[in-house]
Protein backbone atom coordinates (compact mmCIF):
# COMPACT_ATOMS: atom_id res chain seq x y z
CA UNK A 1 0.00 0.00 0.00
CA UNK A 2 2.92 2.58 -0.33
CA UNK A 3 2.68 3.75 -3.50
CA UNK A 4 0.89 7.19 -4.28
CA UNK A 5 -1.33 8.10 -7.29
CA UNK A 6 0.03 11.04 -9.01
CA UNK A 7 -1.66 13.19 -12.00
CA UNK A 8 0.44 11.71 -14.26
CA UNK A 9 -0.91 8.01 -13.41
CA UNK A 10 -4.56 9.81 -13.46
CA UNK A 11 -3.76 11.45 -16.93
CA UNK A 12 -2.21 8.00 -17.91
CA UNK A 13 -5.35 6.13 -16.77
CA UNK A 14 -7.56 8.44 -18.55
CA UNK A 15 -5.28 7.83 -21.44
CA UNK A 16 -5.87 3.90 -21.65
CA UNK A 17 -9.40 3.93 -20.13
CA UNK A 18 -11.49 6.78 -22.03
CA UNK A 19 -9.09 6.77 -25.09
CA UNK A 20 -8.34 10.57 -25.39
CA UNK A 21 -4.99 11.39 -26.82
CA UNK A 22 -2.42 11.47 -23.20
CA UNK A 23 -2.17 15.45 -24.15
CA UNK A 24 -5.85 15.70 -23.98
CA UNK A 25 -6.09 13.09 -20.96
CA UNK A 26 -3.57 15.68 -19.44
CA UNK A 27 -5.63 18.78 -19.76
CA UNK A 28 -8.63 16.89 -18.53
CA UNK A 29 -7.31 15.33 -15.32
CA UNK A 30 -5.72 19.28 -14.92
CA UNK A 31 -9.19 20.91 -15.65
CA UNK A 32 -10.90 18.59 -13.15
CA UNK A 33 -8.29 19.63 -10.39
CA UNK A 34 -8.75 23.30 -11.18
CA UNK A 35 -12.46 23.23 -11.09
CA UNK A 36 -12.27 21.43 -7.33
CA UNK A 37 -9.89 24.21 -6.20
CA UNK A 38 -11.27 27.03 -7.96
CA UNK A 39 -14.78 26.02 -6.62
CA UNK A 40 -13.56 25.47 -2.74
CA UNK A 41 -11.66 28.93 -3.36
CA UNK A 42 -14.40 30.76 -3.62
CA UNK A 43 -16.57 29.30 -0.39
CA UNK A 44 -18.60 26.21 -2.15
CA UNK A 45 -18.36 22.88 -0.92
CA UNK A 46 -17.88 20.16 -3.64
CA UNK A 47 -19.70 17.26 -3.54
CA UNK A 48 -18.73 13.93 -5.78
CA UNK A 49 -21.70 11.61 -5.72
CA UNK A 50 -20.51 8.04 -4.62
CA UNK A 51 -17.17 9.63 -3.76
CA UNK A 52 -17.43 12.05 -0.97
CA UNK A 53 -17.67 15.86 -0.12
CA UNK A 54 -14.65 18.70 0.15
CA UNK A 55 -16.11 21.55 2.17
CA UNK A 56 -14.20 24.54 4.01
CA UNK A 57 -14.77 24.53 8.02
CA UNK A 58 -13.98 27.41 9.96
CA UNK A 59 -11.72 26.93 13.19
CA UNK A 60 -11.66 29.25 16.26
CA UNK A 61 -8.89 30.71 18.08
CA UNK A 62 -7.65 28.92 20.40
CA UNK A 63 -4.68 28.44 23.03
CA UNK A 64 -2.08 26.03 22.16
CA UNK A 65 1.07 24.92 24.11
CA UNK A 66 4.48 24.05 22.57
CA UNK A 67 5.20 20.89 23.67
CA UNK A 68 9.15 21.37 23.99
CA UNK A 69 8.84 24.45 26.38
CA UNK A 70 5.37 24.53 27.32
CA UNK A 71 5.08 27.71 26.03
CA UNK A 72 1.42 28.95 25.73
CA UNK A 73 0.49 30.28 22.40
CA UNK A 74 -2.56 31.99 20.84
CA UNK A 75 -3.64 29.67 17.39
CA UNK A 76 -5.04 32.56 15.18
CA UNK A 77 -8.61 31.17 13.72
CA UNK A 78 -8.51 29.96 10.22
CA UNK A 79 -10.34 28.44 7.70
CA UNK A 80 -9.59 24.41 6.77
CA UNK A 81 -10.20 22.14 4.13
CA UNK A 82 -12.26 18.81 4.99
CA UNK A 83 -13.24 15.81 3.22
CA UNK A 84 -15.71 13.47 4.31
CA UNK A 85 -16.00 10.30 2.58
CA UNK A 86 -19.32 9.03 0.97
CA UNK A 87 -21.11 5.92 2.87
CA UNK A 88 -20.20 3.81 -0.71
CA UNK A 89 -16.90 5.02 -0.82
CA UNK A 90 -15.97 3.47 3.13
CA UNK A 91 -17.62 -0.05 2.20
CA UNK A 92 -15.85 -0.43 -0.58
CA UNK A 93 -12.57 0.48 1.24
CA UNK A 94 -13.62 -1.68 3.80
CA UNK A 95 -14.84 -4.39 1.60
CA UNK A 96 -11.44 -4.37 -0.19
CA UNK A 97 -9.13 -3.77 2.46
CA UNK A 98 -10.64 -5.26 5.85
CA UNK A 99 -10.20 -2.23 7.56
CA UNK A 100 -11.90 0.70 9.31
CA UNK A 101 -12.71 3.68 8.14
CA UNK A 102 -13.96 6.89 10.74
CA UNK A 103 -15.61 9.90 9.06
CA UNK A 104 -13.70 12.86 9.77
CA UNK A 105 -16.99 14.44 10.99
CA UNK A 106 -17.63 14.22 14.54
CA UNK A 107 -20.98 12.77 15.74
């Protein structure tokens, strides 16, 4: 399990699996990426039936503490990115691997 899909391997999947030329498979898997971060740089939450949802949550300040000195520090509030799995997406990771999968969202 240690090796790591890059865009080229999407852009060389697209390649063998749809049949575009790999330029064109290229600009696709590209496109795709710049729609998700153009659309979740601008405040919307994108949602990828069977796949899972990328949404923005915002974080409050809060006080940290440097755990070499102990240090207490203010963490400035901030805005992060999330992803939360779909239901279908966990089974089948599940299904496949044996394991466990916990949505990031807390009940």
């Amino acid at each position: 399990m240690s090796k790591t899909i890059t865009r080229a391997d999407l852009g060389n999947a697209v390649y063998r699996e749809v049949g575009l030329s790999l330029s064109d498979s290229m600009q696709l898997v590209d496109a795709f990426f710049d729609i998700i971060s153009e659309t979740l740089e601008s405040g919307e939450q994108v949602k990828l039936s069977s796949f899972g949802t990328f949404g923005l949550r915002q974080k409050k300040a809060r006080v940290g503490r440097n755990p070499k000195t102990g240090v207490e520090v203010t963490i400035t509030p901030r805005t992060v990115l999330s992803f939360n799995p779909s239901n279908i997406l966990k089974e089948s990771v599940n299904r496949n691997l044996g394991g466990h999968i916990r949505s990031s969202r807390k009940s």
